[in-house]
PDB file of N, CA and C in Angstrom:
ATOM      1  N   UNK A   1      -0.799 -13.049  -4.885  1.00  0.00           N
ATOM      2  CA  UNK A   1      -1.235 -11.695  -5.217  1.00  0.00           C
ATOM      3  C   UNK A   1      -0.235 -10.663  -4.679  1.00  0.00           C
ATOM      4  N   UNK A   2       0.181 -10.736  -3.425  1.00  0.00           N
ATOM      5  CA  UNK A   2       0.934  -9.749  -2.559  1.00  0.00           C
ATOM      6  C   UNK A   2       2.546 -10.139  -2.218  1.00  0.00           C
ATOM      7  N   UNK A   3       3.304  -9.939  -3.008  1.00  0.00           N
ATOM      8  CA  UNK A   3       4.418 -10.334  -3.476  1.00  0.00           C
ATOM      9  C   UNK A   3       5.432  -9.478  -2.160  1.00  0.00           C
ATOM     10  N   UNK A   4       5.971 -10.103  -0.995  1.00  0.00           N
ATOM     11  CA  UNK A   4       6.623  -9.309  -0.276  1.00  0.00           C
ATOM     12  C   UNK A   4       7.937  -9.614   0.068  1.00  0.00           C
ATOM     13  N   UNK A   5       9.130  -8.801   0.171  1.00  0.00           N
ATOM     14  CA  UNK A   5      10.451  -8.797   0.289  1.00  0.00           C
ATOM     15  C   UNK A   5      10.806  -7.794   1.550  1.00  0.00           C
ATOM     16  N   UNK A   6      11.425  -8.597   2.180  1.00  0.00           N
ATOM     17  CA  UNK A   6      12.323  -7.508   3.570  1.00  0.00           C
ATOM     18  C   UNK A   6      13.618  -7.099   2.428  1.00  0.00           C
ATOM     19  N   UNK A   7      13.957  -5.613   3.809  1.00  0.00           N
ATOM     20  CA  UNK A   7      15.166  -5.217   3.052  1.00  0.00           C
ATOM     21  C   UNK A   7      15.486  -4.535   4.357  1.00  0.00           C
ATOM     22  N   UNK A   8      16.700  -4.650   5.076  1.00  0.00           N
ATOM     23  CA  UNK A   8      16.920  -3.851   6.012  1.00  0.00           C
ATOM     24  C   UNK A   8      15.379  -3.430   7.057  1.00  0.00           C
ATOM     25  N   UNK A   9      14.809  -4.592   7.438  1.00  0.00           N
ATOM     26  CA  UNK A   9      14.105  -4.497   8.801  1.00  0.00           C
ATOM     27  C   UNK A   9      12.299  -3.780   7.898  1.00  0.00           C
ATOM     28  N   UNK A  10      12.346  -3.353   6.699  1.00  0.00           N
ATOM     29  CA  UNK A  10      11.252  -2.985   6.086  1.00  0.00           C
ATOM     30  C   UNK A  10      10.631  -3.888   4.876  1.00  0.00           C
ATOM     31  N   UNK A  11       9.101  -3.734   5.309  1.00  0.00           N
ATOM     32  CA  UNK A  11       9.031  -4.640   4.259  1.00  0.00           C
ATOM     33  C   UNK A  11       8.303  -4.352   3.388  1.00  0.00           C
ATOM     34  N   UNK A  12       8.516  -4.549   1.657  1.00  0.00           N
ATOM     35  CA  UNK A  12       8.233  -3.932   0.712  1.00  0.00           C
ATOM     36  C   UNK A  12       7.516  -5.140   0.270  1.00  0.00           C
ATOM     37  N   UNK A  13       6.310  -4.426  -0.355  1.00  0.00           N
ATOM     38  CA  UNK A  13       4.892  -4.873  -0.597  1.00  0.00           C
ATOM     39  C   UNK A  13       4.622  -5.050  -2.197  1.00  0.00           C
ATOM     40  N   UNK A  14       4.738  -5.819  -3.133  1.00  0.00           N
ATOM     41  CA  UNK A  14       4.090  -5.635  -4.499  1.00  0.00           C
ATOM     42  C   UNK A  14       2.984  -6.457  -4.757  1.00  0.00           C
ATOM     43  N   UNK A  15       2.395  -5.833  -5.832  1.00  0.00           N
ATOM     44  CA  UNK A  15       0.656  -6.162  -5.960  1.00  0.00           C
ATOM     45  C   UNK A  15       1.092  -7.131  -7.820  1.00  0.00           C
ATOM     46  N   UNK A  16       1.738  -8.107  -7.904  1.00  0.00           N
ATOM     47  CA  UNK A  16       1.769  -9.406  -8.831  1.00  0.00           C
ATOM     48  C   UNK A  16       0.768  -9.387  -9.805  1.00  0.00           C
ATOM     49  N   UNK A  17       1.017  -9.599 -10.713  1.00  0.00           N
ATOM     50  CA  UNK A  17       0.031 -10.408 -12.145  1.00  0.00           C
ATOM     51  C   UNK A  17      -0.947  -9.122 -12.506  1.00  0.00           C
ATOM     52  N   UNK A  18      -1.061  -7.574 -11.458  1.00  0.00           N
ATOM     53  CA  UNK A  18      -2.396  -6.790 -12.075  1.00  0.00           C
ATOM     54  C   UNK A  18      -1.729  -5.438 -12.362  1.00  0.00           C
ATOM     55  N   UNK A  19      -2.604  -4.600 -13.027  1.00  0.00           N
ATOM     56  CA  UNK A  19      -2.578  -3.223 -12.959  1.00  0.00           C
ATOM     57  C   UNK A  19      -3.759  -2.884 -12.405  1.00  0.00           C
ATOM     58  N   UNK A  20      -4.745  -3.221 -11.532  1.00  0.00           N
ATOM     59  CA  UNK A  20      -6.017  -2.896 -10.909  1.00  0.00           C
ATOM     60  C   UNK A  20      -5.543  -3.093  -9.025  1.00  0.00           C
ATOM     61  N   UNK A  21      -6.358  -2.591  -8.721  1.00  0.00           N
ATOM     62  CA  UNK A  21      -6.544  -2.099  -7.345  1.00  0.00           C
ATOM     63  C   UNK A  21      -7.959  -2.469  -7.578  1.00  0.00           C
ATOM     64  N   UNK A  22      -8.903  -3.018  -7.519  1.00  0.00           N
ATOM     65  CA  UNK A  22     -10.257  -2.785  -7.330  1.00  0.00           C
ATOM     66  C   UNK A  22     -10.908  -3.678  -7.084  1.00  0.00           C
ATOM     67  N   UNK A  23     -12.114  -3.634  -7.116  1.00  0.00           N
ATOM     68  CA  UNK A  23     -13.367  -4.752  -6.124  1.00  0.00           C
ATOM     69  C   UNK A  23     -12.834  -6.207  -6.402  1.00  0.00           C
ATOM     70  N   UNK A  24     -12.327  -6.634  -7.740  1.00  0.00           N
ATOM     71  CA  UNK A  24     -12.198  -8.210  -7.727  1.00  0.00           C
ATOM     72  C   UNK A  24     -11.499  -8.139  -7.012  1.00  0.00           C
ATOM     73  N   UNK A  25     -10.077  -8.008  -6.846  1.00  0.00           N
ATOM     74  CA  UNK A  25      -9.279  -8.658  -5.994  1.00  0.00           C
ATOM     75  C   UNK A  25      -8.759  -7.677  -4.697  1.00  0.00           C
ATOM     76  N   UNK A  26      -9.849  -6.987  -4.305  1.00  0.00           N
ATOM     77  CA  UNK A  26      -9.297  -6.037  -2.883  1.00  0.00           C
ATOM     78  C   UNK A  26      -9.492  -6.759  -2.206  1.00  0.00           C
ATOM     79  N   UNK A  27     -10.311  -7.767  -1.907  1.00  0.00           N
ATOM     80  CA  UNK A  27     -10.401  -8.703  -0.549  1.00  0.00           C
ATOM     81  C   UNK A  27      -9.202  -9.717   0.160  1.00  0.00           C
ATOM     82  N   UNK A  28      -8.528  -9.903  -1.467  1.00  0.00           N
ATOM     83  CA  UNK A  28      -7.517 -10.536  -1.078  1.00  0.00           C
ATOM     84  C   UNK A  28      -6.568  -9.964  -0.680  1.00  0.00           C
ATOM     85  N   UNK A  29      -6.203  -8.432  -1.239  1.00  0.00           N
ATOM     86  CA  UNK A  29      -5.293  -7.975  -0.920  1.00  0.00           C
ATOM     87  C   UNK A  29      -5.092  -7.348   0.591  1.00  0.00           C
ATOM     88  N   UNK A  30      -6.437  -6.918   1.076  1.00  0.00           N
ATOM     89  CA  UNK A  30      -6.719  -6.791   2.147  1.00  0.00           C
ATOM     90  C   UNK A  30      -6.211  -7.916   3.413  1.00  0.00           C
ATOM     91  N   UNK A  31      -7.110  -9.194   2.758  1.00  0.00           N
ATOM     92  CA  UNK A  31      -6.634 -10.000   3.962  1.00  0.00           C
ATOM     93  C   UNK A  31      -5.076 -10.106   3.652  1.00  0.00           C
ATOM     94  N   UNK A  32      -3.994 -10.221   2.306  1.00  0.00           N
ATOM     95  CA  UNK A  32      -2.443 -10.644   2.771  1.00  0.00           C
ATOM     96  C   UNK A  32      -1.979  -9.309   3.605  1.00  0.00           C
ATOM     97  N   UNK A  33      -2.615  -8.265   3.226  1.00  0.00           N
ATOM     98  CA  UNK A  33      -2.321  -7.068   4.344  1.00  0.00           C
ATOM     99  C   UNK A  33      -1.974  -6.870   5.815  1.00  0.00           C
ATOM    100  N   UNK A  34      -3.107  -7.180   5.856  1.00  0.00           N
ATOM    101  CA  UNK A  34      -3.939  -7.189   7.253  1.00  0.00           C
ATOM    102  C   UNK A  34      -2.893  -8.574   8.087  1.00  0.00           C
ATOM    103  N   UNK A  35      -3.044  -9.545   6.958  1.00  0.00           N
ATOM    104  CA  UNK A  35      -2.166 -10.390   7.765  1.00  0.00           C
ATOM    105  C   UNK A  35      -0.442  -9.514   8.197  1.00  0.00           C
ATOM    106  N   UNK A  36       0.116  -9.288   6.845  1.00  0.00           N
ATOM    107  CA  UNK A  36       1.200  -9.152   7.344  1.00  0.00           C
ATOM    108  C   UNK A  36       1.596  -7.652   8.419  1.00  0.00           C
ATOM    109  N   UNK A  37       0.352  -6.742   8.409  1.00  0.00           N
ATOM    110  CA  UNK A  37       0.233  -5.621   9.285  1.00  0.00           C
ATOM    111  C   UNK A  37       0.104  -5.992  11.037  1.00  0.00           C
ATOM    112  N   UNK A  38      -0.540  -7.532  11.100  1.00  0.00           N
ATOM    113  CA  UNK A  38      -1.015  -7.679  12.226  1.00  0.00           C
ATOM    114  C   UNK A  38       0.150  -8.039  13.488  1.00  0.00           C
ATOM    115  N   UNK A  39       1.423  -7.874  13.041  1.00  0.00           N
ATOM    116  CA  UNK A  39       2.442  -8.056  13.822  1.00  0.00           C
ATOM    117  C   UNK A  39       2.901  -6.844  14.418  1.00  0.00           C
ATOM    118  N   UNK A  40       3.707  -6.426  15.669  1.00  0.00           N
ATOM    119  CA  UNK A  40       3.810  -5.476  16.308  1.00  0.00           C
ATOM    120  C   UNK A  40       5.061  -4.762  15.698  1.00  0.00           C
ATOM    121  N   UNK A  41       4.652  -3.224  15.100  1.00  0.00           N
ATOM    122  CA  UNK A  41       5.869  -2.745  15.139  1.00  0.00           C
ATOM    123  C   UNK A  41       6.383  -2.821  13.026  1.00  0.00           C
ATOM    124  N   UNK A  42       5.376  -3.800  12.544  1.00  0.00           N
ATOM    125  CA  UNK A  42       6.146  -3.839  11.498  1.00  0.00           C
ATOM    126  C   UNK A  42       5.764  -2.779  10.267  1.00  0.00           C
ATOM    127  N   UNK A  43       6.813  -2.590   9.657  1.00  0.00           N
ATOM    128  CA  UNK A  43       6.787  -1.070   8.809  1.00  0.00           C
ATOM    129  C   UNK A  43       6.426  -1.668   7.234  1.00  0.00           C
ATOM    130  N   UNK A  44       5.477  -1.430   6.802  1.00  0.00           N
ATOM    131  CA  UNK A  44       5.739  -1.772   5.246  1.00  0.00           C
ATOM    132  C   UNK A  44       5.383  -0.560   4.534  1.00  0.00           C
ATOM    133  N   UNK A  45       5.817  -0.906   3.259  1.00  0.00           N
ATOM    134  CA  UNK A  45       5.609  -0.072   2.079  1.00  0.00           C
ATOM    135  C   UNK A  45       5.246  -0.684   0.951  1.00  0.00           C
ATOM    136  N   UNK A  46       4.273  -0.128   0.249  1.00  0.00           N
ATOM    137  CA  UNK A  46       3.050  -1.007  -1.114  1.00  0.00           C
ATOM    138  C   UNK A  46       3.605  -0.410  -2.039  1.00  0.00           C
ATOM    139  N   UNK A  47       4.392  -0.812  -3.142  1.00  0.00           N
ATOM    140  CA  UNK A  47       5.146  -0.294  -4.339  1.00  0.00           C
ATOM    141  C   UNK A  47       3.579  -0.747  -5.196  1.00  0.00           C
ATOM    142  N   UNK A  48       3.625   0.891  -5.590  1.00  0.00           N
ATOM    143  CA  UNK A  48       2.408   0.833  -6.553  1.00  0.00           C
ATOM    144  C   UNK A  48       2.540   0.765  -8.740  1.00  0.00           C
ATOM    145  N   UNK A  49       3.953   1.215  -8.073  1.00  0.00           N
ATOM    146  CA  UNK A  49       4.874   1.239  -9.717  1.00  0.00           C
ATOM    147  C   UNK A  49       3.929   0.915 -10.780  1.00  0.00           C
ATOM    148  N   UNK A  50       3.298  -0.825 -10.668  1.00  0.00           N
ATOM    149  CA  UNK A  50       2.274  -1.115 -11.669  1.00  0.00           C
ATOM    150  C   UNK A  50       0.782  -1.322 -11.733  1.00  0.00           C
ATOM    151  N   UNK A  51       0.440  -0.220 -10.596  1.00  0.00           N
ATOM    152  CA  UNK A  51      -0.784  -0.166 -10.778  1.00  0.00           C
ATOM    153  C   UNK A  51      -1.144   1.054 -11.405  1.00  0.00           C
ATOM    154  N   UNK A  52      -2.482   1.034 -12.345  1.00  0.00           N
ATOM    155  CA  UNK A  52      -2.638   2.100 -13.002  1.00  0.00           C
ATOM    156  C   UNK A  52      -4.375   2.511 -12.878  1.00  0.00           C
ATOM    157  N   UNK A  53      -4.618   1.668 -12.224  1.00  0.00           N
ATOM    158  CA  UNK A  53      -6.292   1.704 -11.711  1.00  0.00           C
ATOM    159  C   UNK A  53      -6.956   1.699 -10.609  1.00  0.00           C
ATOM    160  N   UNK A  54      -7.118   2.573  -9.336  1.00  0.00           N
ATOM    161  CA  UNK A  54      -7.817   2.043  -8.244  1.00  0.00           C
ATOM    162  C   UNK A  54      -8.873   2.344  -7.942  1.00  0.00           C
ATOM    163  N   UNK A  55     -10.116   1.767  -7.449  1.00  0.00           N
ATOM    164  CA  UNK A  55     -11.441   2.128  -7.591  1.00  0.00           C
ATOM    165  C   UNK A  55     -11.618   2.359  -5.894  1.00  0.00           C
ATOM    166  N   UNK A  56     -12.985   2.465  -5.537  1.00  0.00           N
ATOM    167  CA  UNK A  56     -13.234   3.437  -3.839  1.00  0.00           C
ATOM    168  C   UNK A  56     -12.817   1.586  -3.486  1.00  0.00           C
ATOM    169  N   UNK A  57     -13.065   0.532  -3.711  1.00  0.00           N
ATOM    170  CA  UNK A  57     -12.673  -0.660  -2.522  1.00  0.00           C
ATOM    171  C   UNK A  57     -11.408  -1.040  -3.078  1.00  0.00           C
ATOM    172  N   UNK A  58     -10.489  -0.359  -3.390  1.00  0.00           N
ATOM    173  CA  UNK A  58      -9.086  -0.599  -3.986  1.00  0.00           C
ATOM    174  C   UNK A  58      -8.619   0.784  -2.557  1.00  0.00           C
ATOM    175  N   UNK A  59      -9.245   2.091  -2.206  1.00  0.00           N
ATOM    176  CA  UNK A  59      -8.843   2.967  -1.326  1.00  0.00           C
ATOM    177  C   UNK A  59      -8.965   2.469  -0.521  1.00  0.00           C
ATOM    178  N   UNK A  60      -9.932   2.067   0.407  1.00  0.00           N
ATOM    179  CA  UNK A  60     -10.542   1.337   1.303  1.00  0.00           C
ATOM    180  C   UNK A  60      -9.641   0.432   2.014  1.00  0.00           C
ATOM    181  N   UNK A  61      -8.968  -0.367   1.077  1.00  0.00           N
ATOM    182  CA  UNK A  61      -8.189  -1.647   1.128  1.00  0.00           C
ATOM    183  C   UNK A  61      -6.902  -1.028   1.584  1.00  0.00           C
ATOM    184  N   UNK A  62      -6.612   0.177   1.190  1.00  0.00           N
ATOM    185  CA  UNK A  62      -5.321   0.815   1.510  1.00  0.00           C
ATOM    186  C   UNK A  62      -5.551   1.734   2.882  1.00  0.00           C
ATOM    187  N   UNK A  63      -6.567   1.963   2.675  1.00  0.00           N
ATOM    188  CA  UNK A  63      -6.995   2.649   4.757  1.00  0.00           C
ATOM    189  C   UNK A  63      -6.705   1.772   5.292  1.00  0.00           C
ATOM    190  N   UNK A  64      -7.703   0.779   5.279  1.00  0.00           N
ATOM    191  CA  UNK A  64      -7.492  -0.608   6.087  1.00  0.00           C
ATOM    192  C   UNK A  64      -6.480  -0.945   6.292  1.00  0.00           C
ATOM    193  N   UNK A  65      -4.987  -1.009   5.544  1.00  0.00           N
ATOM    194  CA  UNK A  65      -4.354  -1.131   5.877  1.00  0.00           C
ATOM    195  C   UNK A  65      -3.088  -0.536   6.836  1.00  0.00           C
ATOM    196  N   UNK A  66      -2.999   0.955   6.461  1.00  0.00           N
ATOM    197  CA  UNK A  66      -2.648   1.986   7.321  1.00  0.00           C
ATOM    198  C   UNK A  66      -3.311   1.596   8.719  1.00  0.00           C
ATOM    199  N   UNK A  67      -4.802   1.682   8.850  1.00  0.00           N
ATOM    200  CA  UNK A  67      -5.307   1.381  10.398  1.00  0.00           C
ATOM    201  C   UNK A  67      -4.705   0.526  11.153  1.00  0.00           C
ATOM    202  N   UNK A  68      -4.451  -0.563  10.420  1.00  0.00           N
ATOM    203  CA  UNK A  68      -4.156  -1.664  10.906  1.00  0.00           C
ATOM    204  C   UNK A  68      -2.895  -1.499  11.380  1.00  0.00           C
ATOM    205  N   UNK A  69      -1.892  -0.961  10.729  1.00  0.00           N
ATOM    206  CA  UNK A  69      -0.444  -0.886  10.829  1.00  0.00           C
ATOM    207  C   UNK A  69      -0.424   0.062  12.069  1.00  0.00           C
ATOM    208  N   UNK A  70      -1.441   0.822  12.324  1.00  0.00           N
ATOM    209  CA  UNK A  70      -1.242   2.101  12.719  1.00  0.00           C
ATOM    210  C   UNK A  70      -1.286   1.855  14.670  1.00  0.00           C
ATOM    211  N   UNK A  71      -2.599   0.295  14.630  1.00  0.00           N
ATOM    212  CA  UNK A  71      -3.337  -0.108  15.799  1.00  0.00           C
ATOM    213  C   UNK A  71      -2.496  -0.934  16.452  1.00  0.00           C
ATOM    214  N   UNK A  72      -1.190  -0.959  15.272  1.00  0.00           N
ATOM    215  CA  UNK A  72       0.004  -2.201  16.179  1.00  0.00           C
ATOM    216  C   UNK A  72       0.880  -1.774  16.141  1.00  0.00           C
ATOM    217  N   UNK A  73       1.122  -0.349  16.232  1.00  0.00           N
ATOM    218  CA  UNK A  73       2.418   0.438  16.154  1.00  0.00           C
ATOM    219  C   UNK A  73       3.729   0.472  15.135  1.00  0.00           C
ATOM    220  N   UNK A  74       2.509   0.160  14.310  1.00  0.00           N
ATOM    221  CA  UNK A  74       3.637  -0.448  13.106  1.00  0.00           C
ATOM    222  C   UNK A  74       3.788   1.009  11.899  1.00  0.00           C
ATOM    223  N   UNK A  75       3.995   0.657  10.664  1.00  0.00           N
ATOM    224  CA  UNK A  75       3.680   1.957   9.339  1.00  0.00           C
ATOM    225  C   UNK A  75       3.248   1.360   8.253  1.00  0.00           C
ATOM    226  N   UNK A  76       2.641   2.117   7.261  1.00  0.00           N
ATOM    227  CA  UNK A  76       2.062   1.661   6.369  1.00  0.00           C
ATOM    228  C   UNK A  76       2.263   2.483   5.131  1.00  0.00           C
ATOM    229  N   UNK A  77       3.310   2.808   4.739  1.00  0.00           N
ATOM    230  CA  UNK A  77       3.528   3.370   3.344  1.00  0.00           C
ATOM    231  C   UNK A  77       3.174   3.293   2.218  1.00  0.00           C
ATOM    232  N   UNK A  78       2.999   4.164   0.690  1.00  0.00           N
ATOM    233  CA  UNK A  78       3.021   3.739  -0.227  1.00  0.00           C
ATOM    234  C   UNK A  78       4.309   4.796  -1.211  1.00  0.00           C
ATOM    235  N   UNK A  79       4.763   3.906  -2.393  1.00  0.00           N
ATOM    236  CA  UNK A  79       5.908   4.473  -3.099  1.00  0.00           C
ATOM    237  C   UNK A  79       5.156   3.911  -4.547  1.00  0.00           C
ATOM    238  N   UNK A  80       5.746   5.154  -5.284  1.00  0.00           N
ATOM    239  CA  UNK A  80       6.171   4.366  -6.992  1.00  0.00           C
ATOM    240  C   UNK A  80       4.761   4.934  -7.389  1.00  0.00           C
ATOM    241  N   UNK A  81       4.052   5.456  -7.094  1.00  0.00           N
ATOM    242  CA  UNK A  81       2.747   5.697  -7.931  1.00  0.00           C
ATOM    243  C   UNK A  81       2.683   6.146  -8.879  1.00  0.00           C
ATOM    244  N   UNK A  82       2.001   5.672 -10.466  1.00  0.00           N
ATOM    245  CA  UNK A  82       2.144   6.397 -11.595  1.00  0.00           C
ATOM    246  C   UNK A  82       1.485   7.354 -11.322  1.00  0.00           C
ATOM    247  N   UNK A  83       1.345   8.675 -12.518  1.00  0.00           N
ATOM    248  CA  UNK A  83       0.630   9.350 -12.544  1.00  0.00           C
ATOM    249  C   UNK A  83      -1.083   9.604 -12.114  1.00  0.00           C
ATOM    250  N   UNK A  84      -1.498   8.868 -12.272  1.00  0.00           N
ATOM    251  CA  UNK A  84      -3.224   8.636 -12.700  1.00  0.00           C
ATOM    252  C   UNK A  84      -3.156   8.279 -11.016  1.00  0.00           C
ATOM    253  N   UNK A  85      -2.696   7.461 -10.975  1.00  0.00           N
ATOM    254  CA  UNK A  85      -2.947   6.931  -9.356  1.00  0.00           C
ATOM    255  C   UNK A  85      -2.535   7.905  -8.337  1.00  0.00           C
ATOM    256  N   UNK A  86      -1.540   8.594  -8.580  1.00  0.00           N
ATOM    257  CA  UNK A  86      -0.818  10.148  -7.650  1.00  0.00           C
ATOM    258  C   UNK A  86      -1.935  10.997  -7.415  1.00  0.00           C
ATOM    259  N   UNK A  87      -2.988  11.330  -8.487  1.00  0.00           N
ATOM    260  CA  UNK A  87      -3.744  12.238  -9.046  1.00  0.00           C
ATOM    261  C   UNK A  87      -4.817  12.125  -8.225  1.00  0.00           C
ATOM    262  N   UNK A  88      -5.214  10.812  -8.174  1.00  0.00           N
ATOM    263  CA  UNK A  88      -6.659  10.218  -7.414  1.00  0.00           C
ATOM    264  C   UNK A  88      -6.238  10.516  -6.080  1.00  0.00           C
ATOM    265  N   UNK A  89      -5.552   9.876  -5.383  1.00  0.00           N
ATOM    266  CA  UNK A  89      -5.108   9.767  -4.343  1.00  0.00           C
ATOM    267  C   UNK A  89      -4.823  11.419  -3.932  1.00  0.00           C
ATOM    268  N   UNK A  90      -4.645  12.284  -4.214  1.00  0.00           N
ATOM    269  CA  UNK A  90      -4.468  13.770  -4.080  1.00  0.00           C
ATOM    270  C   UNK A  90      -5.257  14.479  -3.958  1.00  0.00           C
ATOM    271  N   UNK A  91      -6.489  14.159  -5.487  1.00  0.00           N
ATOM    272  CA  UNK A  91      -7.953  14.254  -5.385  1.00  0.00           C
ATOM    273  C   UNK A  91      -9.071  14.190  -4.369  1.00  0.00           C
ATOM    274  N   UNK A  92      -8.673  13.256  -3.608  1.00  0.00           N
ATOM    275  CA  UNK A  92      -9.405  12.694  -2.362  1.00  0.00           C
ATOM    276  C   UNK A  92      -8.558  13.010  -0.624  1.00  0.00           C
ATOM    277  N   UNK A  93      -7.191  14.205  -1.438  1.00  0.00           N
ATOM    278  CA  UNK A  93      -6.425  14.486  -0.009  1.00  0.00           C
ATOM    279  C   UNK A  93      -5.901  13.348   0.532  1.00  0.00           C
ATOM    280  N   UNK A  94      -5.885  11.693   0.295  1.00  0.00           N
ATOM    281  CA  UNK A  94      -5.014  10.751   0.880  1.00  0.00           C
ATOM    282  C   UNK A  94      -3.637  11.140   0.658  1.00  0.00           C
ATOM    283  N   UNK A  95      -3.210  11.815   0.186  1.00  0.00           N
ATOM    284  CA  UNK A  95      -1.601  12.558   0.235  1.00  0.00           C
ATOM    285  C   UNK A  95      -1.506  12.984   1.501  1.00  0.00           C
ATOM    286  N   UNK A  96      -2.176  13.580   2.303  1.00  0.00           N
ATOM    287  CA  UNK A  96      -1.693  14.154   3.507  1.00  0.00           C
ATOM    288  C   UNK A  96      -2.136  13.301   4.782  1.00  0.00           C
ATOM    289  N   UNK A  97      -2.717  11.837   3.965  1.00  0.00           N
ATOM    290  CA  UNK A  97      -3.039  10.725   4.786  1.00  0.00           C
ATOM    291  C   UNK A  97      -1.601   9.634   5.283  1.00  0.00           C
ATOM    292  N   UNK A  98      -1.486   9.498   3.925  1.00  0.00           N
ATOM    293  CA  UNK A  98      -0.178   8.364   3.693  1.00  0.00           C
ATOM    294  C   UNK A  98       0.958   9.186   3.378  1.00  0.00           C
ATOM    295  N   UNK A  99       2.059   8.412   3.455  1.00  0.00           N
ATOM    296  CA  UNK A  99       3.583   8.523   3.590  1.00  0.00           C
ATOM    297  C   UNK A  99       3.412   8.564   1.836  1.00  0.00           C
ATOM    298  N   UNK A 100       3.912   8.981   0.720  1.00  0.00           N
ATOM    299  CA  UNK A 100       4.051   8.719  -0.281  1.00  0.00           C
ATOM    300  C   UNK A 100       5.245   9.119  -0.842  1.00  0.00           C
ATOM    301  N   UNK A 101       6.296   8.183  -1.494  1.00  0.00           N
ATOM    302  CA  UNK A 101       7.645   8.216  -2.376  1.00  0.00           C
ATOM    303  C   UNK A 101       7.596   7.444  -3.410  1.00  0.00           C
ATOM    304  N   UNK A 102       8.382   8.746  -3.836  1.00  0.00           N
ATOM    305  CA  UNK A 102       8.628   8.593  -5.497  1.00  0.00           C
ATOM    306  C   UNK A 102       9.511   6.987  -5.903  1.00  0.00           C
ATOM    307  N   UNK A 103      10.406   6.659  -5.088  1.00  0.00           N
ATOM    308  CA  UNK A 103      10.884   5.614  -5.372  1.00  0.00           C
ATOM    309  C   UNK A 103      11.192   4.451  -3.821  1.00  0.00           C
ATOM    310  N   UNK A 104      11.803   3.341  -4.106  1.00  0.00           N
ATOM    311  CA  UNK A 104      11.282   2.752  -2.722  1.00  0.00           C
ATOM    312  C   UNK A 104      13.093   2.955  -2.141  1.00  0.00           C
ATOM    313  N   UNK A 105      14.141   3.442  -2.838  1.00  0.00           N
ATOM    314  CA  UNK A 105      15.269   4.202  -2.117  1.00  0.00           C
ATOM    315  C   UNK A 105      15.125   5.341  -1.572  1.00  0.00           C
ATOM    316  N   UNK A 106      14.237   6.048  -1.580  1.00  0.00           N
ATOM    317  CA  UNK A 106      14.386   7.089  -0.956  1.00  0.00           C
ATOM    318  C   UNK A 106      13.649   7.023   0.629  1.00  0.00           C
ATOM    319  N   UNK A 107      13.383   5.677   0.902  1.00  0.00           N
ATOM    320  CA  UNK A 107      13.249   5.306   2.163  1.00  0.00           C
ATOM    321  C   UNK A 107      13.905   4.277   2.970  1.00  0.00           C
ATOM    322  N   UNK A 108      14.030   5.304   4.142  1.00  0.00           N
ATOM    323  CA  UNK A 108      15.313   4.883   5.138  1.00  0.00           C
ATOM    324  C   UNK A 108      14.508   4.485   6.207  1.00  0.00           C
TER     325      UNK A 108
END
């Protein structure tokens, strides 16, 4: 499900095979999260590029993960959001929650 690549000490996060964020498969995404958040210090970023749907346990799943990153001194980014998903996420003020970029170069 959670497709992840280092690049220079960061590690970039993709969500495989969906355009959904939501109740079926947030649990999983949660736990590869959570797993890979639970190390000290480590920085990731969730390229959202192809998601085009997230429901309240698709948000949830993305707090959770920030917390987590947050409780081990680590980061928890997101980049690439289409439109619809920018919108929600803005809607609900998680813009001034999370780190959010337009592309996953424009983070150093």
């Amino acid at each position: 499900m959670l497709q992840v690549k280092e690049h220079k000490g960061v590690m970039f996060g993709l969500l495989a095979d969906t355009d959904r964020l939501n109740a079926t498969i947030a649990p999983d995404v949660k736990a590869d999260l959570t797993s890979a958040l639970s190390n000290k210090g480590v920085r990731m970023v969730l390229n959202l590029s192809n998601i085009s749907f997230i429901d309240s346990t698709g948000i949830g799943t993305l707090i959770s993960a920030l917390k987590t990153a947050r409780q081990n001194g680590g980061s928890f980014q997101l980049c690439c959001p289409k439109a619809e998903v920018l919108s929600l996420l803005k809607l609900m003020k998680l813009d001034m929650v999370f780190d959010i970029f337009d592309s996953e170069e424009q983070i150093a």
